[in-house]
N, C-alpha and C. Protein backbone atom coordinates (compact mmCIF):
# COMPACT_ATOMS: atom_id res chain seq x y z
N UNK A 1 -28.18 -109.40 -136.85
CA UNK A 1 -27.90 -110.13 -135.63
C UNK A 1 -26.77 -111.12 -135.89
N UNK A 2 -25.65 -111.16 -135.49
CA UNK A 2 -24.24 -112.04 -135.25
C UNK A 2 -24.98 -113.18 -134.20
N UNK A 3 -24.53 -114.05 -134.82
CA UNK A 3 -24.95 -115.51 -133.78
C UNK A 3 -23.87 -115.45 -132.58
N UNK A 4 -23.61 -116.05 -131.71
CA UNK A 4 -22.53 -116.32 -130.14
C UNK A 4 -21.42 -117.24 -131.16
N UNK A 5 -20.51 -116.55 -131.00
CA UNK A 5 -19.34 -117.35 -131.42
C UNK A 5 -19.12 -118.37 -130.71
N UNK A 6 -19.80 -119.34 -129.85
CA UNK A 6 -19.66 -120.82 -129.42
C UNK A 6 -20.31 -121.32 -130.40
N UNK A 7 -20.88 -121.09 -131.21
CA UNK A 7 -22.71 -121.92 -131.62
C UNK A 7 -21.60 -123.04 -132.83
N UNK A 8 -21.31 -122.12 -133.68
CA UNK A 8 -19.92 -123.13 -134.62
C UNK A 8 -19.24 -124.20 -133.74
N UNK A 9 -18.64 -124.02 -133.18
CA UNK A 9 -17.63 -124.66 -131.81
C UNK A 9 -18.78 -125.90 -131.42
N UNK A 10 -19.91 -125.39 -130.89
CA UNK A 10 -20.89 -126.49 -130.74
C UNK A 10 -21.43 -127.33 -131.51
N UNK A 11 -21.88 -127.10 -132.69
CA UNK A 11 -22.31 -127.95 -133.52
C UNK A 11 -21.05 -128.51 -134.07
N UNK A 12 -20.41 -128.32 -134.32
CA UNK A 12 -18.95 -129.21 -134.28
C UNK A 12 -18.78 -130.42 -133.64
N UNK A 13 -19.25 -129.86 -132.07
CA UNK A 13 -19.18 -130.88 -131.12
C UNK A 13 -20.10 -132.04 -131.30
N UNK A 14 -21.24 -131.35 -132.01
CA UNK A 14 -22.54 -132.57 -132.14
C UNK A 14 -22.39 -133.52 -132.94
N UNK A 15 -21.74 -132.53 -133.95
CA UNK A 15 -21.74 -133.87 -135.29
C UNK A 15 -21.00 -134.30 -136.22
N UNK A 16 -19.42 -133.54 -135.33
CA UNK A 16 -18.37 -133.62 -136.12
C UNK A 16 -17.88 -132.49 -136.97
N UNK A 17 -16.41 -132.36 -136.78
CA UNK A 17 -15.72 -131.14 -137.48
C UNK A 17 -16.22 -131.56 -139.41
N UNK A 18 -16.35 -132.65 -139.44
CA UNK A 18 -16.49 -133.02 -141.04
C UNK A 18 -17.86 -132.54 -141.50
N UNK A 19 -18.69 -132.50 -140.38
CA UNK A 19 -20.40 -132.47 -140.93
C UNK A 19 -20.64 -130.76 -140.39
N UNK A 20 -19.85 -129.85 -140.24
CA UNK A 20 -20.20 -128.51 -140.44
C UNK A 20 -19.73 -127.64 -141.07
N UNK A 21 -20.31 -127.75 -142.58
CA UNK A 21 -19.57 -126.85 -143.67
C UNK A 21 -19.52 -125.24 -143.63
N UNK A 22 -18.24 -124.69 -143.52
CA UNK A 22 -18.58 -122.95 -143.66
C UNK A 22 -17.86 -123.00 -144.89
N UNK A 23 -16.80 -123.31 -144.94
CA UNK A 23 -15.64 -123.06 -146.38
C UNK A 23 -16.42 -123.67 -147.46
N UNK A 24 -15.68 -123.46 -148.61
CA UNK A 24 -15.65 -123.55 -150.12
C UNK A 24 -16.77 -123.48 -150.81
N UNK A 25 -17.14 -124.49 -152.09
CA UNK A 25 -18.28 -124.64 -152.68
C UNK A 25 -19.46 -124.92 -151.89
N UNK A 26 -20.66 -124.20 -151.73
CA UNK A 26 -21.52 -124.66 -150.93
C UNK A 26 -22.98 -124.22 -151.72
N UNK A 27 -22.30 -124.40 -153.09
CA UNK A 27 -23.57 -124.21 -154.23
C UNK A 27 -25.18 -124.93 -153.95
N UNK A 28 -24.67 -126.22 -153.80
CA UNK A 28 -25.44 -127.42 -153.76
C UNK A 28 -26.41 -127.32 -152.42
N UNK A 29 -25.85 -126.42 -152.12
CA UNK A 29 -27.03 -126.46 -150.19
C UNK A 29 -27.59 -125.01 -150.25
N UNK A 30 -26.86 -123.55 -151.49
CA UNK A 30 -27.49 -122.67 -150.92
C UNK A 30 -28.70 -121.99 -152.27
N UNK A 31 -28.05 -122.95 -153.44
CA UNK A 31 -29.03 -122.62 -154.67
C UNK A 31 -29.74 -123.49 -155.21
N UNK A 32 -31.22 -122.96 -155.41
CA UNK A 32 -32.73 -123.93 -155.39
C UNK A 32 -32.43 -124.72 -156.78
N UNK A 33 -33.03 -125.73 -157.01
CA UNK A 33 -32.97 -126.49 -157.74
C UNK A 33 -32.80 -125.73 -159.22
N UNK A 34 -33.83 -125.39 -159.17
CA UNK A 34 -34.24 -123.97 -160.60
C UNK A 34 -33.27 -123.28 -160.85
N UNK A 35 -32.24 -123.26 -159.64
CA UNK A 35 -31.16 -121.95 -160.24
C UNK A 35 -31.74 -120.42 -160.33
N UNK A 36 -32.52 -120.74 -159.48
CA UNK A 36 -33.37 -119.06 -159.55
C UNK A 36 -32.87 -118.04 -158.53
N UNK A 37 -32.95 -118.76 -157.37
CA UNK A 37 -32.62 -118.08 -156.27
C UNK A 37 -31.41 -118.38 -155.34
N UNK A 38 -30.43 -117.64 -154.98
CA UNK A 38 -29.18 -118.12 -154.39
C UNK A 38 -28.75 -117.26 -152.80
N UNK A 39 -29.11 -118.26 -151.70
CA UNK A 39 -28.99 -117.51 -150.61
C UNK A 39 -27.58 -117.85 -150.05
N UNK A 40 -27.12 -117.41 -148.69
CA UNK A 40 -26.38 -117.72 -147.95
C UNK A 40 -26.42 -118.22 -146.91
N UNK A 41 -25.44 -119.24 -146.20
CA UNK A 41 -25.91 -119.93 -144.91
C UNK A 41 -24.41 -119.46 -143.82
N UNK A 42 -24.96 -119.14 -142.58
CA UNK A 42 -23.59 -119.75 -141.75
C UNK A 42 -23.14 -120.32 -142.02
N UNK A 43 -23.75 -121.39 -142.20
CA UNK A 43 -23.24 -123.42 -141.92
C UNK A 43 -24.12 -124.18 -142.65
N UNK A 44 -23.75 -124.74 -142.50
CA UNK A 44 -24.41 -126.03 -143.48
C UNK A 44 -23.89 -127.36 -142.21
N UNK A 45 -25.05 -127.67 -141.52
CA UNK A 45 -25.00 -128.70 -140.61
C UNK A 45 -26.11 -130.24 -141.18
N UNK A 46 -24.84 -131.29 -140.83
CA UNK A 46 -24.90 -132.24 -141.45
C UNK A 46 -25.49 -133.55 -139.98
N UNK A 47 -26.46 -133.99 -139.57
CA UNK A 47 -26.63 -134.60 -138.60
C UNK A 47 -26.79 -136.00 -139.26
N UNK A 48 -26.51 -137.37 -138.15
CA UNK A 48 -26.48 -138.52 -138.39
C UNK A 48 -27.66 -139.37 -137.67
N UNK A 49 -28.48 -138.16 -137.12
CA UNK A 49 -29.39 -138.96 -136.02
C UNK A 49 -30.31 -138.30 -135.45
N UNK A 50 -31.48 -138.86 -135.39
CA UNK A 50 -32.47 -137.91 -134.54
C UNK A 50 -32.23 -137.01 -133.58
N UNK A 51 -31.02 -137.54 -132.58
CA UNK A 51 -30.75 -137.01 -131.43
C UNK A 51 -29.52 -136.38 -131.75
N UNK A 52 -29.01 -136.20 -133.01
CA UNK A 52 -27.73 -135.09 -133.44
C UNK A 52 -29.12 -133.91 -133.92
N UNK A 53 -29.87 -134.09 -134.48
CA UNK A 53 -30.95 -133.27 -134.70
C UNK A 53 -31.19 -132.13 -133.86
N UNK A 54 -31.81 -133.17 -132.82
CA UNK A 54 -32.53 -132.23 -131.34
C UNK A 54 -31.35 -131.28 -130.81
N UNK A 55 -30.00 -132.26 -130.65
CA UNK A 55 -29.16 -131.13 -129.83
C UNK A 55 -28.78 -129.73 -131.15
N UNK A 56 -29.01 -129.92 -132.11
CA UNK A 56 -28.78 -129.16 -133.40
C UNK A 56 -29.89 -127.78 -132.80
N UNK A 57 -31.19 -128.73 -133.17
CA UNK A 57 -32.08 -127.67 -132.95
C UNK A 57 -32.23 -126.66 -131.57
N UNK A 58 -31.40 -127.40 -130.24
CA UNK A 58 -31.53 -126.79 -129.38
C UNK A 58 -30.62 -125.68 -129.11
N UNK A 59 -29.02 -126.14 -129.79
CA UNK A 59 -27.77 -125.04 -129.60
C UNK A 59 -28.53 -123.78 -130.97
N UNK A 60 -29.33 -123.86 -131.70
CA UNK A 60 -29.76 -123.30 -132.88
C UNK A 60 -30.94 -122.31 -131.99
N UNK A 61 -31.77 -123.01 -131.31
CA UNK A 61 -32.52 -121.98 -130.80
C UNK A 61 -32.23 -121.07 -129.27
N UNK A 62 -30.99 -121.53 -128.84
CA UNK A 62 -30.26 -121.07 -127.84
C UNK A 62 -29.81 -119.83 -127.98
N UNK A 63 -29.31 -120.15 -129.31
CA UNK A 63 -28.04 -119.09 -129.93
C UNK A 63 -29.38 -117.76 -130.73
N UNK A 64 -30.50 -118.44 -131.16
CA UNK A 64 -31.39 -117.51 -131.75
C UNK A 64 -31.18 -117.45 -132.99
N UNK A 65 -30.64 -118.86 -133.72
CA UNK A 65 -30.63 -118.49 -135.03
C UNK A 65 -31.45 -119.36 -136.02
N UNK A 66 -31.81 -119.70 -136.47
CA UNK A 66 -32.79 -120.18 -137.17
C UNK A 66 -32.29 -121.03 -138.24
N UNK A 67 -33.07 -122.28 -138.84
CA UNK A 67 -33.09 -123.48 -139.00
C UNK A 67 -33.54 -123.52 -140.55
N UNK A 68 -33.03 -124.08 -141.70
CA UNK A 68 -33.61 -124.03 -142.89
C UNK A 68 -33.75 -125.74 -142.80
N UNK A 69 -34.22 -126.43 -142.91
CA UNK A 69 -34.17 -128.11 -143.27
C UNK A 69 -34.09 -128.27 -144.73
N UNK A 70 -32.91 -129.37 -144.92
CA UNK A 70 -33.05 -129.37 -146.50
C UNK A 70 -32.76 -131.24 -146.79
N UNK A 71 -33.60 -131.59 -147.72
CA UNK A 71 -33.50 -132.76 -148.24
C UNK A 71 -32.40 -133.14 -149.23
N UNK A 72 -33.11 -133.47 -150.26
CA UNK A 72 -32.59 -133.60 -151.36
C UNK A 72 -32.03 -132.44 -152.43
N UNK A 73 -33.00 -130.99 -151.48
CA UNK A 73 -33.18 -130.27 -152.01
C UNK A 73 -33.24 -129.67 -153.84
N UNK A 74 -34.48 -130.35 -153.65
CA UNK A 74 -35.01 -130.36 -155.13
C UNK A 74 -36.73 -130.15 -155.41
N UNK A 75 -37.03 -129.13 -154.53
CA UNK A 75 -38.29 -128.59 -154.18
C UNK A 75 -38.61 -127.36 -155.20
N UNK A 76 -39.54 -127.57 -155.48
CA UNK A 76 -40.05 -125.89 -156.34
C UNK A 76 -39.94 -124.74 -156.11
N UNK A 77 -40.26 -124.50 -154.77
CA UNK A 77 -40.79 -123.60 -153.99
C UNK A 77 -40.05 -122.73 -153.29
N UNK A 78 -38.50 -122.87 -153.44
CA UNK A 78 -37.14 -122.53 -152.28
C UNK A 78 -37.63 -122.46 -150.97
N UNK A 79 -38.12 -123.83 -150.51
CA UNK A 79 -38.32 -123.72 -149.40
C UNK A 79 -37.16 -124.29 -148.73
N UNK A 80 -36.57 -124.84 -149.24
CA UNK A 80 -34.93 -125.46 -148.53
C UNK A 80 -34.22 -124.59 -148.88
N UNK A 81 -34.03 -123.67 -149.13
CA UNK A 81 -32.77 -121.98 -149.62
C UNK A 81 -32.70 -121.10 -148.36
N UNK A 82 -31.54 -121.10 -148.10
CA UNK A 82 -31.33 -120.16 -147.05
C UNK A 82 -31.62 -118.64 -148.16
N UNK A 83 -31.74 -117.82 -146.75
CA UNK A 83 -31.77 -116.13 -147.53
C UNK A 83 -30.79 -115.73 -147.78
N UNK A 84 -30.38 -114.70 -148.05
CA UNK A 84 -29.30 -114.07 -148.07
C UNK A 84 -28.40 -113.44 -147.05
N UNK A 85 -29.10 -113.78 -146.31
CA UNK A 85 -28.83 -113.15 -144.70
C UNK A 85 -26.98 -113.68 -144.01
N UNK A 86 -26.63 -115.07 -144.63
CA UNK A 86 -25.48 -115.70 -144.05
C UNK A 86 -25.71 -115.58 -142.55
N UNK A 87 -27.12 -116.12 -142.42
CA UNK A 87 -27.33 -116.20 -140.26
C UNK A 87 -27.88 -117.39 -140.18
N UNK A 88 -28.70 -118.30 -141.00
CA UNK A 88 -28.94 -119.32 -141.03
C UNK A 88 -28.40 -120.09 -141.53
N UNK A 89 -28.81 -121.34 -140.52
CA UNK A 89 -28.23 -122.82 -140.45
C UNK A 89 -28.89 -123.86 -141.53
N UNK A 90 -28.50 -124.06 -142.36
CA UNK A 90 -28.85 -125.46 -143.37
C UNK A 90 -28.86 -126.54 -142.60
N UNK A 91 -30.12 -127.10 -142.27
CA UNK A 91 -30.00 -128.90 -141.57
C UNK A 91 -29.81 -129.85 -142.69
N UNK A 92 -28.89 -130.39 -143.42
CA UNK A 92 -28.47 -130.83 -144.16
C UNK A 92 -29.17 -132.49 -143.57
N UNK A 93 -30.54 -132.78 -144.23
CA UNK A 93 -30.45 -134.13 -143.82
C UNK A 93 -30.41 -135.52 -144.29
N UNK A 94 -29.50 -135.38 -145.80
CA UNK A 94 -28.61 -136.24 -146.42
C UNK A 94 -27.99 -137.48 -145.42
N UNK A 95 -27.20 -137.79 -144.53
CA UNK A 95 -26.83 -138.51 -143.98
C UNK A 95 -27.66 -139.51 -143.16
N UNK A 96 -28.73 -138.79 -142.97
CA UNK A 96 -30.26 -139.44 -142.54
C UNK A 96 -31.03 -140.54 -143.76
N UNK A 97 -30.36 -141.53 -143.85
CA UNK A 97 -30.48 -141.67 -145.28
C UNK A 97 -31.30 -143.03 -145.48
N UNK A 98 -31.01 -143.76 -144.17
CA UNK A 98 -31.28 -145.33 -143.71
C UNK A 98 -32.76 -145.89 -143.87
N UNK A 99 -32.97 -146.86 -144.86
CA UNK A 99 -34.04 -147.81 -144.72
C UNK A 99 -33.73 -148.77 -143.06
N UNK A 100 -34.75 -147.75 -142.11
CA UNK A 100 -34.80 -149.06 -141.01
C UNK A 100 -35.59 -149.91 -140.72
N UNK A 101 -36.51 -150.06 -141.26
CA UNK A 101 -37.18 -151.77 -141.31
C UNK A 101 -38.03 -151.49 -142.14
N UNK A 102 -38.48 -153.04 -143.04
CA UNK A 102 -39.42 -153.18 -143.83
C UNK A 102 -40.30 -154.17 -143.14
N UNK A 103 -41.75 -154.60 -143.12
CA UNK A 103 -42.34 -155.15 -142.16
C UNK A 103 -43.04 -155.86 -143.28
N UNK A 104 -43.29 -156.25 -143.71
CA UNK A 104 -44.05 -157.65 -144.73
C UNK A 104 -45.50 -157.86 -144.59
N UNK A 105 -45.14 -158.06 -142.74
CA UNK A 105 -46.55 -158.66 -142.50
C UNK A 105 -47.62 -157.08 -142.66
N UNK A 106 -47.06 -156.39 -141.81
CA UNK A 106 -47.84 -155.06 -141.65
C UNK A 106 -48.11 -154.10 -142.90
N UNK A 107 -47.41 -154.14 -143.76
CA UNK A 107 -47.00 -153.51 -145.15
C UNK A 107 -47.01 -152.11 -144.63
N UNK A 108 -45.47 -152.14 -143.78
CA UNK A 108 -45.38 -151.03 -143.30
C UNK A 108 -43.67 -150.91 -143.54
N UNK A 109 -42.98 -149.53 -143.93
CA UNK A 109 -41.19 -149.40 -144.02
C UNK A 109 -41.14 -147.95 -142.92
N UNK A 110 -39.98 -148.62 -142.50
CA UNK A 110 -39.33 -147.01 -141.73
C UNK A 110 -38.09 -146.43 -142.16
N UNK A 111 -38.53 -145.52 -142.29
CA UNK A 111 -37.30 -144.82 -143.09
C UNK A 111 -36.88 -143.61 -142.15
N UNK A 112 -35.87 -142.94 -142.60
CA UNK A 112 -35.29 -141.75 -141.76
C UNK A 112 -35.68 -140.46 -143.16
N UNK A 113 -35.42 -139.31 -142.07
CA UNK A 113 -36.06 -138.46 -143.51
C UNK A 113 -35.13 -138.11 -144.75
N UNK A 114 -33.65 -138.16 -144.61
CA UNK A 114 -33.09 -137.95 -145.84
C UNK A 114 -33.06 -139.54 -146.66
N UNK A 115 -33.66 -140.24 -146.58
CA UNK A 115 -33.83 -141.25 -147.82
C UNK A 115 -34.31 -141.09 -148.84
N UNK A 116 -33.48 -140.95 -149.83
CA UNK A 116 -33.70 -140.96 -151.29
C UNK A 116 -35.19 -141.85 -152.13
N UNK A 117 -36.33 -141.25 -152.42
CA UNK A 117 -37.31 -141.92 -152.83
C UNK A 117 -36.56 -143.29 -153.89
N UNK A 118 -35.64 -142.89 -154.76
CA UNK A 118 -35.87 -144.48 -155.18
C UNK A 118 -35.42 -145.42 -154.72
N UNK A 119 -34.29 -145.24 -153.58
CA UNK A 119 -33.91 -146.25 -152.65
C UNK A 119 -34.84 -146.86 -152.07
N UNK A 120 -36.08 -145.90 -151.48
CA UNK A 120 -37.03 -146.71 -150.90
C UNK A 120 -37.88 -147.24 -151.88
N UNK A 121 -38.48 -146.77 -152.79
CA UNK A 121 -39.14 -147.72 -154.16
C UNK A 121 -38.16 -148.92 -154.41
N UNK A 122 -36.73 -149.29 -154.48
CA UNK A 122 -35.92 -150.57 -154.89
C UNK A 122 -36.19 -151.32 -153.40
N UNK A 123 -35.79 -151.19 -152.13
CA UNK A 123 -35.91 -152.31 -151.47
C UNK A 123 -37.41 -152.46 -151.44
N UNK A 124 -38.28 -151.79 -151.34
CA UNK A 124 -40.15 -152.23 -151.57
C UNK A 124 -39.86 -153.16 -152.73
N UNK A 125 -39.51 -152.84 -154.00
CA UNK A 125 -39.60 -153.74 -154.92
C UNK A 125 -38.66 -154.96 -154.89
N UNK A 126 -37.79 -155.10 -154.23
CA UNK A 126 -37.45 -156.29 -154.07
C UNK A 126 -37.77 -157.17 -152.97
N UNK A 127 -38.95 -156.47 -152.00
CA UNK A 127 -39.31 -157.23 -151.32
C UNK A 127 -40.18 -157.77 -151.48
N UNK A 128 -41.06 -157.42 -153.01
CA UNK A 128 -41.99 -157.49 -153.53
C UNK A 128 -43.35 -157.27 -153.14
N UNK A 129 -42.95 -155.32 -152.95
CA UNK A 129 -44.22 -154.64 -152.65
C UNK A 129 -43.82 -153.71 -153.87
N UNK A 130 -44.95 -152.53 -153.48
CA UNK A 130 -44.81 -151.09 -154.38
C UNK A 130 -45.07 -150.21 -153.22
N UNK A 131 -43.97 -149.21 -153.88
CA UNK A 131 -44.06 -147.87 -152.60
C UNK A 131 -44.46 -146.87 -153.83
N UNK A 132 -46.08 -146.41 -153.93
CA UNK A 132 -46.37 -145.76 -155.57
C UNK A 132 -46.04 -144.48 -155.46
N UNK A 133 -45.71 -143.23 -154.28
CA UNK A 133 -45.11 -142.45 -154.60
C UNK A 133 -43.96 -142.58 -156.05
N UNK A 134 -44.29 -141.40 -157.14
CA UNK A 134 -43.08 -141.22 -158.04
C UNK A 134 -43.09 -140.03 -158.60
N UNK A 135 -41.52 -139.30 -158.57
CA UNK A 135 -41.78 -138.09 -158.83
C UNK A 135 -40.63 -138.34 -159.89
N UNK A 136 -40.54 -136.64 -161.11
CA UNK A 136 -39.74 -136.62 -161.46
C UNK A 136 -37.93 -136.71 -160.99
N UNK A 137 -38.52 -136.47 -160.00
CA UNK A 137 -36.90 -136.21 -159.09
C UNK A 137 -36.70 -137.23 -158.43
N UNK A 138 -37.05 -138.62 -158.67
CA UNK A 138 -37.04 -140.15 -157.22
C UNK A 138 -35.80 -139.75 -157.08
N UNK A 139 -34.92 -139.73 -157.99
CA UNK A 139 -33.13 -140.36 -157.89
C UNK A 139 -32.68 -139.10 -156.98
N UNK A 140 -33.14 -138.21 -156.32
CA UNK A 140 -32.35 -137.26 -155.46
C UNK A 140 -33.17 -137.03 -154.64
N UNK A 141 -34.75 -136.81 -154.84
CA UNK A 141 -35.55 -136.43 -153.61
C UNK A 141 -35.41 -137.10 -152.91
N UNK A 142 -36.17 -136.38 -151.00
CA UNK A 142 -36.27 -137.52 -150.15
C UNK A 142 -37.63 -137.40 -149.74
N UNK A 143 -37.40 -138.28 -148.81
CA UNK A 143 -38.95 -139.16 -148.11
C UNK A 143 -39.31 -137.22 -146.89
N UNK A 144 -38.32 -136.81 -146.10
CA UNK A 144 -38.40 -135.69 -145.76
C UNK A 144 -38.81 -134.57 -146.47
N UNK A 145 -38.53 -134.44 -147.52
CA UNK A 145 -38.98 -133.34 -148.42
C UNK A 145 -40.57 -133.31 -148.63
N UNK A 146 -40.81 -134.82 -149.51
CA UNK A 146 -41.86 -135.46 -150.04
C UNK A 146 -43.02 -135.06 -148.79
N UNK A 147 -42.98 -135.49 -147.45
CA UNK A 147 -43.37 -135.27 -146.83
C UNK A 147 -43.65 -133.84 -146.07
N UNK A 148 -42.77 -133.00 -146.21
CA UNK A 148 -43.10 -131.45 -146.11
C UNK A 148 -43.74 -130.92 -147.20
N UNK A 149 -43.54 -131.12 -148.47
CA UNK A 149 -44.64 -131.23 -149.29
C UNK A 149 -45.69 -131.54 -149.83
N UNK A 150 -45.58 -132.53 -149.17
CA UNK A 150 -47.46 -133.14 -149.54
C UNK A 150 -46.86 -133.78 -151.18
N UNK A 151 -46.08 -134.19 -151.57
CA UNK A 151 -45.83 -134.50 -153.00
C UNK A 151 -47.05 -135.14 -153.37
N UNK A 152 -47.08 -135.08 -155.14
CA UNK A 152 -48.05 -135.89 -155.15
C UNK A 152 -47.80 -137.13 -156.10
N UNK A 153 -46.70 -136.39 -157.46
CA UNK A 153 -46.35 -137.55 -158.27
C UNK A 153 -46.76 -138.26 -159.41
N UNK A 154 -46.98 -138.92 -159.92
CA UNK A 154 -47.77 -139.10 -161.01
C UNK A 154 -48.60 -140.31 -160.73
N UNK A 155 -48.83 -140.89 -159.70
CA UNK A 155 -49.79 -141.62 -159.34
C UNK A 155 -50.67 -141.78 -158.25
N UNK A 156 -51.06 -139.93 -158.23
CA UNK A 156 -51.52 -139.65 -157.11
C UNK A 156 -53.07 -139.88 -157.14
N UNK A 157 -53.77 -139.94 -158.07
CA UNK A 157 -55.31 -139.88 -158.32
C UNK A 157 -55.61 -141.82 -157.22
N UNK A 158 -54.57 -142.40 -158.19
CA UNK A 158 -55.01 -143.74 -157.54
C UNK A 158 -54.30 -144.07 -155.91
N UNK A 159 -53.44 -143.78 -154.99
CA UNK A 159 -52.48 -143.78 -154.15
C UNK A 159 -52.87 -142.51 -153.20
N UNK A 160 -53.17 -141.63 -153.91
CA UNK A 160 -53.15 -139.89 -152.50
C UNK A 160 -51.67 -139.34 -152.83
N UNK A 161 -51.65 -138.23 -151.80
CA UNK A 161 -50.39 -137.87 -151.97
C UNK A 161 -49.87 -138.26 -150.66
N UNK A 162 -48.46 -138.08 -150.64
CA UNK A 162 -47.42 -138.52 -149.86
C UNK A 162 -47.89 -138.64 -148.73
N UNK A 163 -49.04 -137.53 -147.86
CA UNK A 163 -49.62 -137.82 -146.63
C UNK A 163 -50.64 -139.11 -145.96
N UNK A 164 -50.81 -139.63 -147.74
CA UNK A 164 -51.75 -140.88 -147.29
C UNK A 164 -50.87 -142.28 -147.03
N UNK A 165 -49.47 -141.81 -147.77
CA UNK A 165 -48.82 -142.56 -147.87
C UNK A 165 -47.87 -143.25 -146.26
N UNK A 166 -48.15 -142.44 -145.40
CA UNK A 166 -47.64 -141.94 -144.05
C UNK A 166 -48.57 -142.01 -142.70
N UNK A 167 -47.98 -143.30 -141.78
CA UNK A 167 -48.70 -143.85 -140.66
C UNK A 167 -48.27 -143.09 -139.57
N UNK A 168 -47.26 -142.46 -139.46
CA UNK A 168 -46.61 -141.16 -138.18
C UNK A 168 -45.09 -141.31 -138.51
N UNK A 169 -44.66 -140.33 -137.78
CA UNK A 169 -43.51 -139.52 -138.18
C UNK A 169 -42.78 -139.67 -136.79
N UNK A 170 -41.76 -139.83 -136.59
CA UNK A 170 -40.88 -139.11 -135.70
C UNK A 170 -40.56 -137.43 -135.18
N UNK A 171 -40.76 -136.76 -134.79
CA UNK A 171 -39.72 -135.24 -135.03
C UNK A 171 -39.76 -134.65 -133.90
N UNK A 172 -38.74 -133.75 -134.31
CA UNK A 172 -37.77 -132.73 -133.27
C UNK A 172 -38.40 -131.15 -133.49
N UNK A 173 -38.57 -130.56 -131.98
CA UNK A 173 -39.41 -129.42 -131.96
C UNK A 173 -38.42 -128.75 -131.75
N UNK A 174 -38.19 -127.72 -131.54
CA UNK A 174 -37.52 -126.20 -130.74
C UNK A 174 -37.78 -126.52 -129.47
C-alpha cells in the first residue's frame, strides 16, 4: 500500500520542513537499541506538542498509514522499530522533552512524554525530592517509553513500577 502523496506535504505543514526526516542517516530512529533488528520508515516525524501530535495522528490515520511512537528509543523489545515495510511513520517524541511543573506541595511533576528520565530525577533532586524510577538507560530513556513499558528499574520492590509511579496521563487517540 503507497500512502497519498499529500500525507509528506502535510506533516510538513504540522511541524515543520525541519521535523520530517526522509533523507540521509536515519540509523538512530530505524535500528533497536540491540542492533538486532533494522526496519524502515517513510518518515520520521518529529512533533513539538500535544496538538502537533493529534493533527499527526489524524493526517496518519486519514492517509491509512500507521504510527510507530518512539522515545528514547532504547527499549528491549523493538517496540519503537519500524518494519521493513518503508510505510510507517516514526512519532519521534524527542522534542517533547519539557519538565512542566514541579508541585512541592502535592509531590506531584508534569512532564511531557519525551523527557529524558534523568532530567526528571535532577530537577526532583534539586528540589529536594526523589523521583526512584532508575534504569540502566536514565541518560537517554524517556518518561513515554518508561511508561509504555511498565519499567521497573532497580528500585522497584520498594517504589512499584513506573505505573505506580503515575497519577494520569494526557493522550492522543486515532
Amino acid at each position: 500500500m503507497n500512502p497519498p502523496a499529500a500525507l509528506l506535504p502535510a506533516l510538513r505543514a504540522i511541524v515543520g520542513d525541519a521535523h520530517v526526516l526522509t533523507e540521509g542517516d536515519l540509523t538512530g530512529y530505524e535500528l533497536d537499541w540491540r542492533k538486532r533488528e533494522r526496519g524502515k520508515s517513510l518518515a520520521v516525524v518529529r512533533p513539538a506538542s500535544t496538538a502537533q501530535v493529534a493533527q499527526v495522528v489524524q493526517a496518519c490515520a486519514a492517509a491509512g498509514v500507521s504510527i510507530v511512537p518512539q522515545g528514547g528509543n532504547t527499549g528491549m523489545v523493538v517496540g519503537s522499530t519500524p518494519d521493513a515495510s518503508g510505510t510507517q511513520i516514526v512519532l519521534s517524541l524527542t522534542r517533547m522533552n519539557a519538565v512542566r511543573a514541579l508541585d512541592g506541595g502535592n509531590l506531584t511533576i508534569t512532564v511531557e512524554a519525551g523527557c529524558v528520565l534523568q532530567n526528571l530525577q535532577e530537577v526532583c533532586e534539586k528540589a529536594g525530592f526523589l523521583f526512584p524510577l532508575s534504569l540502566a538507560s536514565e541518560g537517554s530513556c524517556t518518561i513515554g517509553g518508561n511508561l509504555g513499558t511498565n519499567a521497573g528499574g532497580t528500585q522497584v520492590v520498594r517504589y512499584g513500577n513506573t505505573r505506580e509511579l503515575c497519577l494520569g496521563l494526557e493522550v492522543v487517540t486515532a
